[in-house]
Protein backbone atom coordinates (compact mmCIF):
# COMPACT_ATOMS: atom_id res chain seq x y z
CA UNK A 1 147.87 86.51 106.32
CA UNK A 2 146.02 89.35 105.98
CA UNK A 3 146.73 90.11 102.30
CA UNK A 4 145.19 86.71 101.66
CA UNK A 5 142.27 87.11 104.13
CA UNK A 6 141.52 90.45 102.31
CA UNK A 7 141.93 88.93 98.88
CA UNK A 8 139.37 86.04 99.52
CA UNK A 9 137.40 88.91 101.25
CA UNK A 10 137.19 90.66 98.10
CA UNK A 11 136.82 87.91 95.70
CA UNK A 12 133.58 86.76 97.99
CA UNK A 13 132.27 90.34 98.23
CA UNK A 14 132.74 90.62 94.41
CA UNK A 15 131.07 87.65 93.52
CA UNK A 16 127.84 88.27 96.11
CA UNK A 17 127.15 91.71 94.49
CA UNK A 18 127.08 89.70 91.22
CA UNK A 19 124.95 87.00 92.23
CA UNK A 20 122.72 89.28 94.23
CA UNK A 21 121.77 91.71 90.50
CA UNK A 22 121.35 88.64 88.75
CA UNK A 23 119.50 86.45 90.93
CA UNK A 24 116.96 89.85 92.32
CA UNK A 25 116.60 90.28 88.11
CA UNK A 26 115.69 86.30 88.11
CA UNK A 27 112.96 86.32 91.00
CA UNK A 28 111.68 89.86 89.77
CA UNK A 29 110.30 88.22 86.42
CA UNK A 30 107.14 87.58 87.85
CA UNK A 31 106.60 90.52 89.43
CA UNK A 32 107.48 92.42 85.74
CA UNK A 33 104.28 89.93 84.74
CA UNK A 34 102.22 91.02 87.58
CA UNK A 35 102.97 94.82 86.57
CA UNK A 36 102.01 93.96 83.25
CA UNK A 37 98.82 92.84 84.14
CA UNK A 38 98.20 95.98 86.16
CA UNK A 39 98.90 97.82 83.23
CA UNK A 40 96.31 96.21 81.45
CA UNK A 41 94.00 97.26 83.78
CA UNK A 42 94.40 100.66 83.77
CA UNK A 43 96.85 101.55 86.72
CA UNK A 44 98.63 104.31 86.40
CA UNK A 45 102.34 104.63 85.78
CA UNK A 46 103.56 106.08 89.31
CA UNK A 47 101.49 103.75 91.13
CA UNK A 48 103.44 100.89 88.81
CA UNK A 49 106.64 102.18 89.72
CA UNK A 50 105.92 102.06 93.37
CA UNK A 51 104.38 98.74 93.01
CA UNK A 52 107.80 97.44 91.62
CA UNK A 53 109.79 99.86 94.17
CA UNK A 54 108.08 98.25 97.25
CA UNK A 55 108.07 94.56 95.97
CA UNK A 56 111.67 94.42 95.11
CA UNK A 57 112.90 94.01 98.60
CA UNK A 58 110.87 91.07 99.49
CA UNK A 59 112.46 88.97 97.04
CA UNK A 60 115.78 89.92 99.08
CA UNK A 61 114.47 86.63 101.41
CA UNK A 62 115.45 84.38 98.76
CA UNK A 63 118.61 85.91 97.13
CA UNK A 64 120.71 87.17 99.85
CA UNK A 65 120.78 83.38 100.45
CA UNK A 66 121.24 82.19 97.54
CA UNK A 67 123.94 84.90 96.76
CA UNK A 68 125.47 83.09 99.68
CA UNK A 69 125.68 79.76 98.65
CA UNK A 70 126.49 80.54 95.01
CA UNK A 71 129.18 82.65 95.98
CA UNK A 72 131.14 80.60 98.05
CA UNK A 73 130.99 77.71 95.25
CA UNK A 74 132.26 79.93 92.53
CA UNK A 75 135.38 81.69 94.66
CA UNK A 76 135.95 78.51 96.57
CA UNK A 77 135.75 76.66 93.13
CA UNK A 78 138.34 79.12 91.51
CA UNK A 79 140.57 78.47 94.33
CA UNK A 80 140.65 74.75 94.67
CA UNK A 81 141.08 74.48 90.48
CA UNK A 82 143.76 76.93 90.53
CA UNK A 83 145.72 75.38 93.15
CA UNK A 84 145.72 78.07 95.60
CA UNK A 85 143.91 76.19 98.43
CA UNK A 86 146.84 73.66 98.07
CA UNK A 87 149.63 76.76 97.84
CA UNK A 88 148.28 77.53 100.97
CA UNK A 89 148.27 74.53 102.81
CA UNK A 90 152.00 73.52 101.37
CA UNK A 91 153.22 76.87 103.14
CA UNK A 92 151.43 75.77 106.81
CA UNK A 93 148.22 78.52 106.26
CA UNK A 94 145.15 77.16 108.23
CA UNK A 95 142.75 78.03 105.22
CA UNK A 96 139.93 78.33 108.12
CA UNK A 97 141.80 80.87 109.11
CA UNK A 98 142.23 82.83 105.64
CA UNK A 99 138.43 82.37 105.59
CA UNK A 100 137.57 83.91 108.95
CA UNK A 101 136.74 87.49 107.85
CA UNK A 102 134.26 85.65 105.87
CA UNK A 103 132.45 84.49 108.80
CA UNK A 104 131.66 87.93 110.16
CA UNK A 105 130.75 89.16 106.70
CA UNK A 106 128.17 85.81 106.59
CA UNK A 107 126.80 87.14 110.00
CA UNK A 108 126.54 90.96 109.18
CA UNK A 109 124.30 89.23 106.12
CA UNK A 110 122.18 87.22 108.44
CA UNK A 111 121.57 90.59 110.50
CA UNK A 112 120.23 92.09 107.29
CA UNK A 113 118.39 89.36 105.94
CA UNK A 114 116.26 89.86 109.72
CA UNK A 115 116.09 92.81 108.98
CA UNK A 116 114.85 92.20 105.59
CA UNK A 117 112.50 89.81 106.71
CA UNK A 118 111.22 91.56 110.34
CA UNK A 119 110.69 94.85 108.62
CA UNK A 120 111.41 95.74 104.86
CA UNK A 121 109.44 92.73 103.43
CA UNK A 122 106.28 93.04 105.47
CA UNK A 123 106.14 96.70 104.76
CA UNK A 124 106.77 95.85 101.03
CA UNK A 125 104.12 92.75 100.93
CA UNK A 126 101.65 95.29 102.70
CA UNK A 127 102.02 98.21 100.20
CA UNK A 128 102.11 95.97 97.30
CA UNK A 129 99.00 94.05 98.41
CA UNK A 130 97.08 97.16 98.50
CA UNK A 131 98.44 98.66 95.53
CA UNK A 132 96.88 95.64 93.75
CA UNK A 133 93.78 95.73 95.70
CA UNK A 134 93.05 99.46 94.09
CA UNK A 135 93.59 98.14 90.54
CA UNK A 136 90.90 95.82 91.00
CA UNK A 137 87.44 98.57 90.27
CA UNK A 138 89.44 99.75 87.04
CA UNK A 139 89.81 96.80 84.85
CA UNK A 140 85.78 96.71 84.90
CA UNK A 141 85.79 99.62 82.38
CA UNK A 142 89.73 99.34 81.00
CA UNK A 143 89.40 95.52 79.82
CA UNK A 144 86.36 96.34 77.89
CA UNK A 145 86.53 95.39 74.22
CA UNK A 146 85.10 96.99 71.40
CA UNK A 147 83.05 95.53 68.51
CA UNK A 148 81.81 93.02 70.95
CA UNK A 149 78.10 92.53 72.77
CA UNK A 150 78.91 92.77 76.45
CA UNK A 151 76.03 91.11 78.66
CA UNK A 152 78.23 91.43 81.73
CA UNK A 153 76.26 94.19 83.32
CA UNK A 154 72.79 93.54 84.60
CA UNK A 155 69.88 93.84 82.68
CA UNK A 156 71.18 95.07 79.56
CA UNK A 157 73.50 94.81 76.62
CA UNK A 158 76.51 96.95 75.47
CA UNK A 159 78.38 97.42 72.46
CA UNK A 160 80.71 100.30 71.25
CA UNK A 161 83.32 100.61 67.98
CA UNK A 162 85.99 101.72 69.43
CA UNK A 163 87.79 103.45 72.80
CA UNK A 164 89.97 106.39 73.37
CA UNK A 165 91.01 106.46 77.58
CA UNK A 166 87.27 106.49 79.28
CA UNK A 167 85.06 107.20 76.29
CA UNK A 168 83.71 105.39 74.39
CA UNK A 169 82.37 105.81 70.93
CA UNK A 170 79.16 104.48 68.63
CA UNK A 171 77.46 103.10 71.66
CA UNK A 172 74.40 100.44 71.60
CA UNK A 173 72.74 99.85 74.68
CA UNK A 174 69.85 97.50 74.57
CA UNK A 175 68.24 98.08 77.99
CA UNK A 176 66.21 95.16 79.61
CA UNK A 177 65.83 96.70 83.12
CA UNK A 178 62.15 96.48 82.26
CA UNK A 179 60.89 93.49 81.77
CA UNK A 180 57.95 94.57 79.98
CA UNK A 181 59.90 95.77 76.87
CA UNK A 182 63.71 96.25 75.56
CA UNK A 183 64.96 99.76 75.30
CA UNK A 184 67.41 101.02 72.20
CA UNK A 185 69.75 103.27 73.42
CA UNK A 186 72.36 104.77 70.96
CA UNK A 187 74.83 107.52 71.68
CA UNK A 188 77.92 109.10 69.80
CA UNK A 189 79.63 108.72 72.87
CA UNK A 190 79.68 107.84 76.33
CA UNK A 191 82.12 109.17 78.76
CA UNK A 192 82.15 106.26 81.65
CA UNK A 193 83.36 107.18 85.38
CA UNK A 194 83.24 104.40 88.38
CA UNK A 195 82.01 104.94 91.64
CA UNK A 196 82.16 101.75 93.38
CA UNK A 197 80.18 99.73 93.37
CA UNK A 198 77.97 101.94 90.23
CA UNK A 199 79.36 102.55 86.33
CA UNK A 200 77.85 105.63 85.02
CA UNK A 201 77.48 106.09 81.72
CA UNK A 202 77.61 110.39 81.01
CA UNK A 203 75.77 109.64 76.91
CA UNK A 204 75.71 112.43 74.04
CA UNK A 205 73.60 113.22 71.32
CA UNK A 206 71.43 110.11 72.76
CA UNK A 207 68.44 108.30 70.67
CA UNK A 208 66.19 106.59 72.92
CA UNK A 209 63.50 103.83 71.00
CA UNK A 210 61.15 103.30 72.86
CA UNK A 211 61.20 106.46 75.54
CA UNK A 212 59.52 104.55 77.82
CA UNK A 213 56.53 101.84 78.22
CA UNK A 214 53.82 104.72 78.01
CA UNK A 215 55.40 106.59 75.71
CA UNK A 216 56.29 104.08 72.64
CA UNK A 217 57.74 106.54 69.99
CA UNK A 218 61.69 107.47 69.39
CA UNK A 219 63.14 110.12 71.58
CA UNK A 220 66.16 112.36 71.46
CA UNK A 221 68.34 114.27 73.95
CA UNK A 222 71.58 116.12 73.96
CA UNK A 223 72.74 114.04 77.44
CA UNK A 224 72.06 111.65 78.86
CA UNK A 225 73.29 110.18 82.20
CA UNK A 226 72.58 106.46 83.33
CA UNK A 227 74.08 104.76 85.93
CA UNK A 228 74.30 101.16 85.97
CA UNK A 229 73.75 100.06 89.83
CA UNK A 230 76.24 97.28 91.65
CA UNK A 231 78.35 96.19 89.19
CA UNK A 232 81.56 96.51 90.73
CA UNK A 233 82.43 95.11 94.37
CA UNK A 234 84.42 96.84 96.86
CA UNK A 235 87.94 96.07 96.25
CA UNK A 236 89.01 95.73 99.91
CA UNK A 237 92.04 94.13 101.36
CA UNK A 238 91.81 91.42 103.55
CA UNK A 239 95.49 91.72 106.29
CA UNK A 240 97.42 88.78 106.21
CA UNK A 241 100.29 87.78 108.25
CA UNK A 242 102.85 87.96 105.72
CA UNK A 243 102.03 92.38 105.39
CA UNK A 244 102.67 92.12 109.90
CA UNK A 245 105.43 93.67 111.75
CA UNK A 246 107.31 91.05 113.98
CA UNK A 247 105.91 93.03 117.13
CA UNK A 248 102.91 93.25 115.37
CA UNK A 249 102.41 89.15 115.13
CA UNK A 250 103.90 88.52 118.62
CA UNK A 251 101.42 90.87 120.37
CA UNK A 252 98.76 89.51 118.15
CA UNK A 253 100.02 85.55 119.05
CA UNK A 254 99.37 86.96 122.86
CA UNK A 255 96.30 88.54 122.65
CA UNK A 256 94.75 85.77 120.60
CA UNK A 257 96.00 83.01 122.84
CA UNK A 258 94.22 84.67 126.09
CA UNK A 259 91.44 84.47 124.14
CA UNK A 260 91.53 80.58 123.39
CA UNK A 261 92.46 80.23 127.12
CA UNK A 262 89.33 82.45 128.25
CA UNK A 263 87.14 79.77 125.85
CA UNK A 264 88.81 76.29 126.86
CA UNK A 265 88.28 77.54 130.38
CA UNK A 266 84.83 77.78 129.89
CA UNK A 267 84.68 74.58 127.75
CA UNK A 268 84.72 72.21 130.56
CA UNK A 269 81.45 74.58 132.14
CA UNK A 270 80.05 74.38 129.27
CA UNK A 271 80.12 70.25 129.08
CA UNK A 272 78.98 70.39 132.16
CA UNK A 273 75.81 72.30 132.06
CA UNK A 274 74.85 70.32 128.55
CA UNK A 275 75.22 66.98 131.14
CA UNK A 276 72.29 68.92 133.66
CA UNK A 277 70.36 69.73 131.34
CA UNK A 278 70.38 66.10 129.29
CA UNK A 279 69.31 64.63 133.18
CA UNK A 280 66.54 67.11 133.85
CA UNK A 281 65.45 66.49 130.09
CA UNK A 282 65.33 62.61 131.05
CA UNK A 283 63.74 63.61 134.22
CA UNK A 284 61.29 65.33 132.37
CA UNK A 285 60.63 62.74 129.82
CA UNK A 286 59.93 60.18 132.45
CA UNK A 287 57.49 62.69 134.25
CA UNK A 288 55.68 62.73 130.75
CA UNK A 289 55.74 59.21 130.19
CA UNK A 290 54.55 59.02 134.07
CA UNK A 291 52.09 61.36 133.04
CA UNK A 292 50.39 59.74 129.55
CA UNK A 293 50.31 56.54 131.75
CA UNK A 294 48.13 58.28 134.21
CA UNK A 295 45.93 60.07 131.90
CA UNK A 296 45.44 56.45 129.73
CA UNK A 297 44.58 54.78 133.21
CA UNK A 298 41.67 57.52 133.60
CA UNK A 299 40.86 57.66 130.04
CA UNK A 300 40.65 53.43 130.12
CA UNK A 301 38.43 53.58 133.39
CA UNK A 302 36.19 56.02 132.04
CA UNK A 303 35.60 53.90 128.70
CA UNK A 304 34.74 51.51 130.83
CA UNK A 305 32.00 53.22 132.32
CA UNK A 306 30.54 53.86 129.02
CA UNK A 307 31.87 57.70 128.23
CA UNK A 308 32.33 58.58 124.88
CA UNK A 309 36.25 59.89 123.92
CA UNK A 310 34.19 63.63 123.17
CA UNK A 311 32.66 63.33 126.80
CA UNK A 312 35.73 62.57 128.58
CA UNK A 313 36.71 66.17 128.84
CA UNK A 314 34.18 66.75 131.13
CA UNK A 315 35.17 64.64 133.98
CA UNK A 316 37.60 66.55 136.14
CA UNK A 317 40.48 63.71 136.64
CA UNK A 318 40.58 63.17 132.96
CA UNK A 319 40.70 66.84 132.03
CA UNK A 320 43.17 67.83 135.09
CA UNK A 321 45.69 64.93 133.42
CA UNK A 322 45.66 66.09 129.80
CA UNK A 323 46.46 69.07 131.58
CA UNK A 324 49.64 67.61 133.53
CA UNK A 325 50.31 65.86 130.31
CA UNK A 326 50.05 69.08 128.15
CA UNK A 327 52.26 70.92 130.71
CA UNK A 328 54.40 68.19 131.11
CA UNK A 329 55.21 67.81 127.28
CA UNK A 330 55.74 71.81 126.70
CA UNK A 331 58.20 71.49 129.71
CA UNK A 332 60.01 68.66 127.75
CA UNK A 333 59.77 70.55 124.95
CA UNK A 334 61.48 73.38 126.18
CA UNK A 335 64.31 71.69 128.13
CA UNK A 336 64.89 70.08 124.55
CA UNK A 337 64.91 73.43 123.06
CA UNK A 338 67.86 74.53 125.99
CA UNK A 339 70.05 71.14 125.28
CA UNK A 340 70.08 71.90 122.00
CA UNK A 341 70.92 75.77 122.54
CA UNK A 342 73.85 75.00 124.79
CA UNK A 343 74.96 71.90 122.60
CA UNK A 344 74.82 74.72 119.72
CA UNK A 345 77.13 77.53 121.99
CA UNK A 346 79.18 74.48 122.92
CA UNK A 347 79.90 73.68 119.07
CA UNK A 348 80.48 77.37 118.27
CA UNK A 349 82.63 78.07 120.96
CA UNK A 350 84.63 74.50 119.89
CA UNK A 351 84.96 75.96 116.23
CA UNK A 352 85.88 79.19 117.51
CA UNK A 353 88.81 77.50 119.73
CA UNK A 354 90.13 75.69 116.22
CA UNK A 355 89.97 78.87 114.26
CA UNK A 356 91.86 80.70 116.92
CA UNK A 357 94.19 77.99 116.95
CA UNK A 358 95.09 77.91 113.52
CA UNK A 359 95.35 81.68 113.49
CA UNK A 360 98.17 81.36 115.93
CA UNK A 361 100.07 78.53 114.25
CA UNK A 362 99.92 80.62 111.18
CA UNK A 363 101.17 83.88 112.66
CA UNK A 364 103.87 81.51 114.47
CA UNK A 365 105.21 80.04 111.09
CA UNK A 366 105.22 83.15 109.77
CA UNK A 367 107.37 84.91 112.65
CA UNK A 368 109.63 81.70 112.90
CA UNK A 369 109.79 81.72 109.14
CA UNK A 370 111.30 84.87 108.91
CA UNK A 371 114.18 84.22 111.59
CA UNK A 372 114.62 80.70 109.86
CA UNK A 373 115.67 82.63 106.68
CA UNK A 374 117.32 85.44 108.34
CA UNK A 375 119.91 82.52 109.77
CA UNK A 376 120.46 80.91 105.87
CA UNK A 377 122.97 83.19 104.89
CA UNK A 378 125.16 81.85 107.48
CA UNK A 379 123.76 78.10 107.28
CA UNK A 380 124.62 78.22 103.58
CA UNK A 381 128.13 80.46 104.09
CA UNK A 382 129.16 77.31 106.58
CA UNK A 383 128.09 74.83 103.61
CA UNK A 384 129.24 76.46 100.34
CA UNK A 385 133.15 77.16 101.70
CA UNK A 386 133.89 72.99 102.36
CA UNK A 387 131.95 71.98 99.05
CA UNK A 388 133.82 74.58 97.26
CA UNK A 389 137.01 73.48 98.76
CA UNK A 390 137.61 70.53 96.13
CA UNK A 391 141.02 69.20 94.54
CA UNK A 392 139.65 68.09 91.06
CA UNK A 393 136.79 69.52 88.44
CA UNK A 394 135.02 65.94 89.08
CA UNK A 395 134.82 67.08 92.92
CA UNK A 396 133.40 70.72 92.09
CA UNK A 397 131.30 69.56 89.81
CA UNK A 398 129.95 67.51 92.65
CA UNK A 399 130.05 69.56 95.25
CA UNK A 400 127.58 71.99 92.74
CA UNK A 401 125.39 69.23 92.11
CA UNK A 402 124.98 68.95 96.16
CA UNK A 403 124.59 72.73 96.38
CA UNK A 404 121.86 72.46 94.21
CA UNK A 405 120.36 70.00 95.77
CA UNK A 406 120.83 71.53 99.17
CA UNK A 407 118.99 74.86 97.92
CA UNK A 408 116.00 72.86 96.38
CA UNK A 409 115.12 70.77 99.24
CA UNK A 410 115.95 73.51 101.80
CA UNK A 411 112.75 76.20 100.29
CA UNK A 412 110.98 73.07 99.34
CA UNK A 413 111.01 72.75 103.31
CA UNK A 414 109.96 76.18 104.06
CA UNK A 415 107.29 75.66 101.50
CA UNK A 416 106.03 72.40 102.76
CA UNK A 417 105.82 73.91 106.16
CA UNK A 418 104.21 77.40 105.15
CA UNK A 419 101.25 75.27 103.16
CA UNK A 420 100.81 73.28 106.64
CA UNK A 421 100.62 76.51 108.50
CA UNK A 422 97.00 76.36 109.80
CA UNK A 423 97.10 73.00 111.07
CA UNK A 424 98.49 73.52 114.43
CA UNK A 425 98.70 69.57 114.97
CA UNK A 426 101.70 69.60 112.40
CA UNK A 427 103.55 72.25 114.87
CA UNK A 428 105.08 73.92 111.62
CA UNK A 429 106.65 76.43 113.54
CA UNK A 430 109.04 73.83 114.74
CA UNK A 431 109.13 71.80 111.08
CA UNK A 432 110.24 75.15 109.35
CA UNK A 433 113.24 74.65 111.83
CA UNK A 434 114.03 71.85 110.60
CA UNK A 435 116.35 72.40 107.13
CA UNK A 436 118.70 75.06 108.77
CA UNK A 437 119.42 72.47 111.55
CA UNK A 438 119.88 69.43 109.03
CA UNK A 439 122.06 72.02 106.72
CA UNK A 440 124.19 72.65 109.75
CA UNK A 441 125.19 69.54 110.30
CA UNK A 442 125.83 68.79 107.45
CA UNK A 443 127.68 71.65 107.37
CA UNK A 444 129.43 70.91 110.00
CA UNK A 445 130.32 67.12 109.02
CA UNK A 446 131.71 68.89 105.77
CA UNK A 447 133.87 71.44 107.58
CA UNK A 448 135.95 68.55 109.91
CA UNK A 449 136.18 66.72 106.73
CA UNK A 450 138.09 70.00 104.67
CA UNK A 451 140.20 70.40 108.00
C-alpha cells in the first residue's frame, strides 16, 4: 500500500512541478510585455529585473491552482487508460485510500497559496506598482523622436536629428513663450535632465535670432541653459487594496467602519435639525407674509388719504412696517441660507457614508478573495482525482472538457465579483464564495460516484 501511495505521490508531485514552469511561463507573457514597455521608456536594467523578480510570485494565485487541477487529470488520466485504477480495484485496494497522501499534499498547497496570497503577492503588487510609477517622468524625454516637430511642450517647438542616451543633437527650438514674437533657437547639442515637474535643456554653441524683443539682431553663446516649466506631473502612486497586508486591510475594514458608524449616528440628528429649521423657515415666511399684509393695509389707508407713494415714508406706521417687513424678509432669508447649509452637510455626510461603504466592500473582497483562492488548490485536488478516474478515452476526454469548463467559469466568478467590488449592495464578499462552494459539491457528488 504504501509503494503505491508513494508512486501516485510521485507521479502527482512530478506532474505539478511541470505544470507549475509552464503555466508561471504562460501568465508571465504579459508581464515580459509590460517590461518591454518599461524598457522603452528608459528604465534601467536592475530596476527591470526586480520588476520581473517581484511580479512573478503574484501570478502564483492562478497557477498553483491550476497546477492542481491539471495535474490530477493527467496522472489520474494515465492511470485509468492504463488500467491500473482497475488492477487496483480487482486486488480489493480502496483507490481513496492509495490517494490519501495526496490529500495532505493538496492542503500543504492551500497553506502556501495563503500564504502566497496574504503576504508574497501584496508585497509583490506593491513593489511592482511603484516600480512602474517611477518609469512614468522618463519616457517624457526617452520616447522622443528625432526628425520630427514636437509641439508637446508649452509654448514652443522642438526638433533634433538624432539622439545618443540624454543628448540630443542639431536642435531647433522655435520659442513662442512671448507672444509678441517667435524666438530661433539652434544648438549643436542639448544635454536634457528632468526634474519633475521641469525639462531643462543644458544647449551648446547656441544661436539665438532674435535675442530678445528689444534687442532684434542674432546672438551667440557658448551655453545656454533653459528650462521648460511643468511639463511633467508627479508620478505618484495612488495605494490600492490589492499592494495591503491581510492585517493591514482588516485593521483598515475596522477603523473605517467606526467611522461610517460615527456618521450614520449623526445622520438621524442631522434629519432632524433640517426638519426645525424647514418649520421656523415656514414660521418665518408666514411672519413675512403677516408682515407685507400689514404694511399694504397702511400703505392702502394712507393712499386713501391722498399721500403720494414718495410721501409715505414719512408717516411713522408705514415706515415702522417696511421696517418689520425688511427685518422680517432678511430673517427669512437667512433661515433659508441655514436649511440649505445643513441640507448641504446632510448630503456630504450621505456621500461620505457611500464612499466609506464601498471602501469597505472593496477591502472585504479583496481579503475574502485571497482566502477564496488560497482554498482552490484543494477545491480543485477534490475535483480533478474523480474526473480523472475514467475507464475509456471517450470518458477522459470528457472529464477534460469539464475541467476546463470548471476552471473558466470558476475565475470568471472571481472576476465577476472583483469588478462588483464597490457596490456593497451586491455583498461580493459573499458572491466570491460562491464557486469554491459550488466546485465542492460538485466535487463531492463526483467522489461518491468514483467510490
Amino acid at each position: 500500500m504504501k509503494i503505491l501511495q508513494r508512486y501516485v505521490l510521485s507521479s502527482y508531485v512530478s506532474a505539478f512541478m511541470l505544470g507549475m514552469v509552464v503555466l508561471t511561463f504562460v501568465l508571465s507573457i504579459g508581464l515580459l510585455v509590460k517590461a518591454t514597455q518599461l524598457v522603452i521608456k528608459g528604465l534601467a536594467p536592475g530596476l527591470i529585473l526586480n520588476f520581473l523578480f517581484v511580479s512573478v510570485p503574484e501570478s502564483f494565485s492562478f497557477t498553483i491552482p491550476l497546477s492542481v487541477l491539471v495535474s490530477a487529470l493527467l496522472v489520474f488520466g494515465r492511470l485509468s487508460s492504463d488500467g491500473e485504477t482497475s488492477a487496483m480495484r480487482a486486488c480489493g485496494i480502496n483507490l481513496w485510500t492509495v490517494v490519501a497522501p495526496l490529500a495532505a499534499f493538496g492542503v500543504a498547497l492551500a497553506a502556501v497559496s495563503i500564504f502566497v496570497n496574504s503576504f508574497v503577492a501584496p508585497r509583490g503588487y506593491l513593489a511592482r506598482h511603484l516600480i512602474a510609477t517611477s518609469a512614468r517622468g522618463m519616457s517624457a524625454v526617452k520616447l522622443l523622436e528625432p526628425g520630427r516637430f514636437i509641439d508637446e511642450f508649452p509654448g514652443m517647438t522642438v526638433r533634433f536629428a538624432r539622439k545618443e542616451g540624454d543628448t540630443l543633437y542639431d536642435v531647433l527650438i522655435y520659442d513662442r513663450s512671448d507672444p509678441n514674437f517667435i524666438r530661433e533657437i539652434r544648438a549643436e547639442s542639448a544635454l536634457v535632465t528632468i526634474a519633475e515637474p521641469d525639462i531643462t535643456l543644458d544647449m551648446r554653441s547656441v544661436r539665438i535670432d532674435p535675442f530678445s524683443a528689444t534687442q532684434p539682431g542674432a546672438a551667440t553663446a557658448e551655453r545656454l541653459v533653459h528650462t521648460i516649466k511643468g511639463v511633467i506631473a508627479p508620478a505618484q502612486y495612488k495605494p490600492r487594496v490589492g499592494g495591503f497586508l491581510n492585517g493591514e486591510l482588516s485593521a483598515s475594514i475596522a477603523s473605517t467602519s467606526d467611522e461610517v458608524a460615527e456618521i450614520v449616528a449623526g445622520l438621524d440628528g442631522r434629519r432632524a435639525q433640517i426638519a426645525d429649521s424647514h418649520a421656523d423657515l415656514e414660521r418665518l415666511r408666514g411672519v413675512l407674509a403677516e408682515m407685507h399684509g400689514q404694511a399694504e393695509a397702511i400703505s392702502n389707508r394712507l393712499a386713501a388719504a391722498g399721500f403720494e407713494p414718495a410721501a409715505m415714508m414719512d408717516d411713522p406706521a408705514y415706515s415702522n412696517a417696511m421696517a418689520s417687513v425688511a427685518q422680517a424678509a432678511q430673517e427669512t432669508e437667512d433661515r433659508l441660507s441655514t436649511t440649505s447649509s445643513y441640507e448641504t452637510r446632510l448630503a456630504n455626510a450621505v456621500k461620505s457614508q457611500k464612499e466609506k461603504e464601498r471602501k469597505i466592500s472593496e477591502m472585504r473582497t479583496e481579503l475574502n478573495r485571497r482566502f477564496a483562492l488560497g482554498v482552490a488548490p484543494m477545491v480543485f485536488l477534490l475535483i480533478g482525482i474523480p474526473l480523472g478516474m475514467r475507464t475509456s478515452r471517450r470518458e477522459s476526454n470528457i472529464g477534460a472538457a469539464i475541467s476546463l469548463g470548471i476552471m473558466i467559469l470558476y475565475y470568471a466568478f472571481l472576476i465577476l465579483a472583483k469588478s462588483v467590488a464597490k457596490k456593497p449592495e451586491f455583498h461580493p464578499h459573499i458572491l466570491i464564495w460562491i464557486p469554491s462552494v459550488v466546485c465542492l459539491v460538485l466535487a463531492f457528488v463526483l467522489i461518491r460516484r468514483n467510490r
